[in-house]
N, C-alpha and C. Protein backbone atom coordinates (compact mmCIF):
# COMPACT_ATOMS: atom_id res chain seq x y z
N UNK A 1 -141.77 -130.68 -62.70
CA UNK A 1 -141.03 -131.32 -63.75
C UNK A 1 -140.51 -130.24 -64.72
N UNK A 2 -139.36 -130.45 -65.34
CA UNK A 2 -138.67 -129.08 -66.13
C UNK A 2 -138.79 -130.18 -67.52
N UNK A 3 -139.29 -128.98 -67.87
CA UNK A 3 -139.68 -128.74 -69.52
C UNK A 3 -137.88 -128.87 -70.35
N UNK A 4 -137.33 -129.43 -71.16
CA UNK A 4 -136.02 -129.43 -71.82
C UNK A 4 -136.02 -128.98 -73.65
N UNK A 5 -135.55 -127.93 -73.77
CA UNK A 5 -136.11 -127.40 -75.18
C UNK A 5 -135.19 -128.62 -75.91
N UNK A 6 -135.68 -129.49 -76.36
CA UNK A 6 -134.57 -130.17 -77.86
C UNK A 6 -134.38 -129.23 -79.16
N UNK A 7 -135.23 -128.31 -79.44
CA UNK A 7 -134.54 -127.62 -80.55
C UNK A 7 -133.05 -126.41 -80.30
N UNK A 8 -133.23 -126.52 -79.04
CA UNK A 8 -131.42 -125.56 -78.59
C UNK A 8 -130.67 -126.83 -78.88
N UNK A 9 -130.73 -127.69 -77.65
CA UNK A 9 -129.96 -128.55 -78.05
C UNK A 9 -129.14 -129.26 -79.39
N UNK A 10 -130.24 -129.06 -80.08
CA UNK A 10 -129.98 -129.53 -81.46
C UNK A 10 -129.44 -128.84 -82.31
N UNK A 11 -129.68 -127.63 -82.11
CA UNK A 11 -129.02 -127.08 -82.72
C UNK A 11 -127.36 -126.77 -82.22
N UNK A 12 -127.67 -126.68 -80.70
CA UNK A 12 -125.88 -126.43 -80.60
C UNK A 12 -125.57 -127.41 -81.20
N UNK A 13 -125.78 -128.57 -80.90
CA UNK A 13 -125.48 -130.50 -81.32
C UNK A 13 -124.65 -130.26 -83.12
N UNK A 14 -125.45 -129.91 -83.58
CA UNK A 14 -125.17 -129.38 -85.26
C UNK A 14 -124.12 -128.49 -85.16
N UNK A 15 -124.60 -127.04 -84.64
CA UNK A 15 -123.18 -126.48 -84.38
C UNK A 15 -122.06 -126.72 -84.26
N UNK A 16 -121.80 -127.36 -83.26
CA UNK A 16 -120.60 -128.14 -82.70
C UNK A 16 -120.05 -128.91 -83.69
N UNK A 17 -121.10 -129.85 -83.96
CA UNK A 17 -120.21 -130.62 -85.64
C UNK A 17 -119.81 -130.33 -86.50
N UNK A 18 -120.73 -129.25 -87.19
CA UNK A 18 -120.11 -127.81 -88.17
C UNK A 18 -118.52 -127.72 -88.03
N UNK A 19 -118.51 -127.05 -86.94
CA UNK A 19 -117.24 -126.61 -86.53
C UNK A 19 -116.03 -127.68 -86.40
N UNK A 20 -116.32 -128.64 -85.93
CA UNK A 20 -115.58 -129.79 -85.62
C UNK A 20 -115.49 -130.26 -87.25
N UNK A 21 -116.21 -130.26 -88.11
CA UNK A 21 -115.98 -130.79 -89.11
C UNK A 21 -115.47 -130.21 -90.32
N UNK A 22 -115.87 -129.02 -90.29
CA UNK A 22 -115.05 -127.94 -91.56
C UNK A 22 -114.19 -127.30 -91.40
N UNK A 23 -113.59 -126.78 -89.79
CA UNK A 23 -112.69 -125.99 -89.56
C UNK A 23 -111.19 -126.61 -89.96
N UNK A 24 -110.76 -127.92 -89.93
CA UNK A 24 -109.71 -128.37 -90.00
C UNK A 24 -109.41 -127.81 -91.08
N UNK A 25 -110.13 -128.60 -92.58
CA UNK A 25 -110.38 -127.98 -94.07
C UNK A 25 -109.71 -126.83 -94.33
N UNK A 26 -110.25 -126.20 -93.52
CA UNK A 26 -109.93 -124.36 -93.64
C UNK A 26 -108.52 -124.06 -93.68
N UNK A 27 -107.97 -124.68 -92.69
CA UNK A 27 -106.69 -124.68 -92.01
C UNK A 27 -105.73 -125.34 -93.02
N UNK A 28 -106.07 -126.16 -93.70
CA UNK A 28 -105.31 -127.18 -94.81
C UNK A 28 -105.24 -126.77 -96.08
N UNK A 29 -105.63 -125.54 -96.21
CA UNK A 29 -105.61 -125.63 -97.57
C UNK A 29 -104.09 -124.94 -98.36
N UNK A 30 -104.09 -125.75 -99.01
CA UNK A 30 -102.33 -125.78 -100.04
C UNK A 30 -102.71 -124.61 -100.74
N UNK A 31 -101.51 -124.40 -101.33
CA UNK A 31 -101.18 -123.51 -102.68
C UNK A 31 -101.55 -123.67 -103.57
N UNK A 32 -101.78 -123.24 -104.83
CA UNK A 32 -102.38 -124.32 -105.68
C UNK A 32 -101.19 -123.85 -106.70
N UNK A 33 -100.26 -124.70 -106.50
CA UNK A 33 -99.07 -125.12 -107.84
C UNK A 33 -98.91 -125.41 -108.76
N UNK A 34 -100.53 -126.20 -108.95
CA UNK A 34 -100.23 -126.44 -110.18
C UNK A 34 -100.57 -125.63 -111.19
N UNK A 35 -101.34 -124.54 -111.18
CA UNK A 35 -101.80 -123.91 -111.91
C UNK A 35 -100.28 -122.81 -112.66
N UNK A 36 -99.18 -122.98 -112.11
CA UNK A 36 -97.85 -122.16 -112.48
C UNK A 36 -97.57 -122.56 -113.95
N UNK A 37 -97.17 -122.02 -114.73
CA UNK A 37 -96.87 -122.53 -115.93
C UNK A 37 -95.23 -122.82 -116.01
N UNK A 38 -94.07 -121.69 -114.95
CA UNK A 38 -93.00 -122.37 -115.40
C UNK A 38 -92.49 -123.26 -114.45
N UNK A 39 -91.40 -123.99 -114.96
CA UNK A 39 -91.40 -125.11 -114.06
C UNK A 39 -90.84 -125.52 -112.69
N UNK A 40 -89.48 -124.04 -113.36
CA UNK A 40 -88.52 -124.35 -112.01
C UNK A 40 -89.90 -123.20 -110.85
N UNK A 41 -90.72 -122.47 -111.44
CA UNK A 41 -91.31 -122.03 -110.03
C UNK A 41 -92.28 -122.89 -109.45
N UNK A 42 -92.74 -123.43 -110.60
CA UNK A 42 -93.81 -124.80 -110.13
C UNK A 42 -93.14 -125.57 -108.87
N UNK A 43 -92.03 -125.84 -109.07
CA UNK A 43 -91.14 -126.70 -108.22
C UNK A 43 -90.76 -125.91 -107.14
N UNK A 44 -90.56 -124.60 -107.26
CA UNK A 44 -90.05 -123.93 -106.05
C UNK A 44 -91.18 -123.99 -105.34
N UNK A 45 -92.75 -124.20 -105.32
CA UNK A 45 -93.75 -123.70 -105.04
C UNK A 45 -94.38 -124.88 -104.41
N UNK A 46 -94.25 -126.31 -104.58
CA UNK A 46 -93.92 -127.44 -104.23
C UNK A 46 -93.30 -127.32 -102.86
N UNK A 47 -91.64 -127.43 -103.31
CA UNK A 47 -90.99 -126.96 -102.51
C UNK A 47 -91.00 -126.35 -101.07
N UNK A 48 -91.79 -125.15 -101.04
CA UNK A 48 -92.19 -124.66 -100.09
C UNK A 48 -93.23 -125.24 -99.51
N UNK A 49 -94.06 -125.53 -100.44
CA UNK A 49 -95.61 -126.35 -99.69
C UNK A 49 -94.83 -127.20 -98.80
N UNK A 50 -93.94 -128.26 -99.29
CA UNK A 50 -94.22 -129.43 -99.11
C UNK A 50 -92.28 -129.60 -98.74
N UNK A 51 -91.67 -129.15 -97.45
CA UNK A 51 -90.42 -129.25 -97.28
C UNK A 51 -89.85 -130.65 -96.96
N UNK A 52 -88.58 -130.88 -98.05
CA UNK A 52 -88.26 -132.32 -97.76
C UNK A 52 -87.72 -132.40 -96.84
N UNK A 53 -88.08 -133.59 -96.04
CA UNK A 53 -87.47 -134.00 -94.77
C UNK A 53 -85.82 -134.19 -94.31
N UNK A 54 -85.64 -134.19 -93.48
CA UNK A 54 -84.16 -134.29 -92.99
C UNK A 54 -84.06 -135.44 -93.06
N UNK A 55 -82.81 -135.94 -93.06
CA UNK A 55 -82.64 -137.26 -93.04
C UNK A 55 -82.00 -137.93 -91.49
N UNK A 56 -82.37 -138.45 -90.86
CA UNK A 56 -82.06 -138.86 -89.18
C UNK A 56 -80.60 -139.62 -89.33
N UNK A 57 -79.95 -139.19 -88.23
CA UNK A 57 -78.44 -139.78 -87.90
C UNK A 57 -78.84 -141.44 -88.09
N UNK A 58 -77.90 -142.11 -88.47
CA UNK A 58 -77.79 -143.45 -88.87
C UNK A 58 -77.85 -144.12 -87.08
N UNK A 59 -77.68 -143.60 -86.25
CA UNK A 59 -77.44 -144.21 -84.86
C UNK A 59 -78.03 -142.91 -83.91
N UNK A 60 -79.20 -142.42 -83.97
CA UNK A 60 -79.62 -141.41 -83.08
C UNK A 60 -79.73 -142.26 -82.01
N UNK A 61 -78.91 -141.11 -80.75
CA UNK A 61 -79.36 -141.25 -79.56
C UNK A 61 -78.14 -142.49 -78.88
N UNK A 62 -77.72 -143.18 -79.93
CA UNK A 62 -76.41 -144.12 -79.52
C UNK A 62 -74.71 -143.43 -79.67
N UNK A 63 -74.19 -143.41 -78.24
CA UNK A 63 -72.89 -143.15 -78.84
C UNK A 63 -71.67 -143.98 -79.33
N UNK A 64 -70.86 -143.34 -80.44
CA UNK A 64 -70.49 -143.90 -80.99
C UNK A 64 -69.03 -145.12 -80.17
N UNK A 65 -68.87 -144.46 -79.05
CA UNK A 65 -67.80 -144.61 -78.19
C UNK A 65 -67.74 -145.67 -77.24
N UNK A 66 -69.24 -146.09 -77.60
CA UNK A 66 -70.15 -147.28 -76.68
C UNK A 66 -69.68 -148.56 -77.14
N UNK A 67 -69.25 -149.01 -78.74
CA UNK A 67 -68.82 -149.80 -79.27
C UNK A 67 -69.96 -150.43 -79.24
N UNK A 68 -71.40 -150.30 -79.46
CA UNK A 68 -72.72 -150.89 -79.28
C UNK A 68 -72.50 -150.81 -81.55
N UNK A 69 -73.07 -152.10 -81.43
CA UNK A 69 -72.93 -152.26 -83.12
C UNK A 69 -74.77 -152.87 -83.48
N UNK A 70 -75.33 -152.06 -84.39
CA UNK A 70 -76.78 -152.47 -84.85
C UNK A 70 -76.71 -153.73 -85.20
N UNK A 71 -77.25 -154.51 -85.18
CA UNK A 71 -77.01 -156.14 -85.45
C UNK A 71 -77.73 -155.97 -86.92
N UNK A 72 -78.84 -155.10 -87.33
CA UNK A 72 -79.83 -155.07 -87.79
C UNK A 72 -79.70 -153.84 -89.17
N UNK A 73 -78.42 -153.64 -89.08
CA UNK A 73 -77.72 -152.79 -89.75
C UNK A 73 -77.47 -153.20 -91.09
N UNK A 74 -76.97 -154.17 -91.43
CA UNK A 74 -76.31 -155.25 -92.16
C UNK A 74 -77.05 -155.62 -93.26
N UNK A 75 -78.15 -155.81 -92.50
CA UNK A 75 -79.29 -156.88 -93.28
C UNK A 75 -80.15 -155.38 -93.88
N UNK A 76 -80.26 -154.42 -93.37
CA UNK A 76 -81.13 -153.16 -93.78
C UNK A 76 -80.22 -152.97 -95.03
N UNK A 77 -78.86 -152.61 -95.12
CA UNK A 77 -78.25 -152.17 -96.05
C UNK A 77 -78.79 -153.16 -97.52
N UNK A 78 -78.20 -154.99 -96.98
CA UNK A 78 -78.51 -156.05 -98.02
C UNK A 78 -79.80 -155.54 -98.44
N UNK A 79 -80.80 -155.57 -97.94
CA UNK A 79 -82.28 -155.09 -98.68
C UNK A 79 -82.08 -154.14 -99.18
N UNK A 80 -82.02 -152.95 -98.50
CA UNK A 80 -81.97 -151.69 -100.09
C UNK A 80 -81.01 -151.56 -100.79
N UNK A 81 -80.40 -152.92 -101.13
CA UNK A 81 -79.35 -152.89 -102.00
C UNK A 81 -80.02 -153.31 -102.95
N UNK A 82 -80.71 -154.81 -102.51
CA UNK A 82 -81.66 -155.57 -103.53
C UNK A 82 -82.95 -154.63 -104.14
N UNK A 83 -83.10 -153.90 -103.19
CA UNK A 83 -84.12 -153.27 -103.87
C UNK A 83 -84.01 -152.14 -104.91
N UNK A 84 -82.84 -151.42 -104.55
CA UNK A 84 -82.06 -150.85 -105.78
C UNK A 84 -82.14 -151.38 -107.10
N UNK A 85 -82.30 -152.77 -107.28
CA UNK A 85 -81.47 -153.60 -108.36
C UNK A 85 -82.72 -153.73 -108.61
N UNK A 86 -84.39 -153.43 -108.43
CA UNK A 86 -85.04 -154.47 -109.20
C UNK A 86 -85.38 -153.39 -110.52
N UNK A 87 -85.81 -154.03 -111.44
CA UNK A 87 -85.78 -153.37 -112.50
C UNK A 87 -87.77 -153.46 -113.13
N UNK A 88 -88.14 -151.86 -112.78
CA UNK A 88 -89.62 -152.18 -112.61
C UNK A 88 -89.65 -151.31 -114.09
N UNK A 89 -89.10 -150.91 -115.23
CA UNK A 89 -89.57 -151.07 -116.29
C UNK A 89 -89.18 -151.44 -117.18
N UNK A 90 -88.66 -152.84 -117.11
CA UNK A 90 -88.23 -154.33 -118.07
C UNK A 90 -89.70 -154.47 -118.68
C-alpha cells in the first residue's frame, strides 16, 4: 500500500490558488491619476489609462448596395431621441 504525503499536496493545492488568485491583481494595476494636481494632465492621464472607444459603422458588415433597410433603425433613433429630452435635474 503507498503511503500519500497530504502536506505536499496541500501545499501545492495553496500554491496554485496563490497564484491563480493574486497574479491577475498584479497585472491590473492603473495609474494612479488622481493624485495629479493639474487638470488638463489629470485628463491626459485618464485618457491614456482608459482609451475611448471607437464608435462602430451604423450597418457593419451590411452593404449598402443591398438595399437591405434596419427595420429596427427607426425606433432606436425615436428612443434616444426621447431619452435626450428627459430632464434629470428638474
Amino acid at each position: 500500500m503507498r503511503m500519500v504525503r497530504t502536506g505536499t499536496w496541500t501545499a501545492a493545492l495553496l500554491l496554485a490558488f496563490a497564484l491563480g488568485t493574486f497574479t491577475p491583481t498584479a497585472f491590473a494595476a492603473e495609474p494612479n491619476c488622481r493624485a495629479i494636481e493639474s487638470t488638463s494632465a489629470r485628463l491626459s492621464c485618464y485618457d491614456a489609462a482608459f482609451p475611448p472607444r471607437t464608435r462602430k459603422p451604423d450597418e457593419a458588415g451590411i452593404d449598402p448596395s443591398s438595399g437591405y433597410k434596419d427595420p429596427f433603425r427607426a425606433e432606436e433613433a425615436r428612443t434616444a431621441a426621447k431619452l435626450k429630452n428627459i430632464c434629470r435635474g428638474c
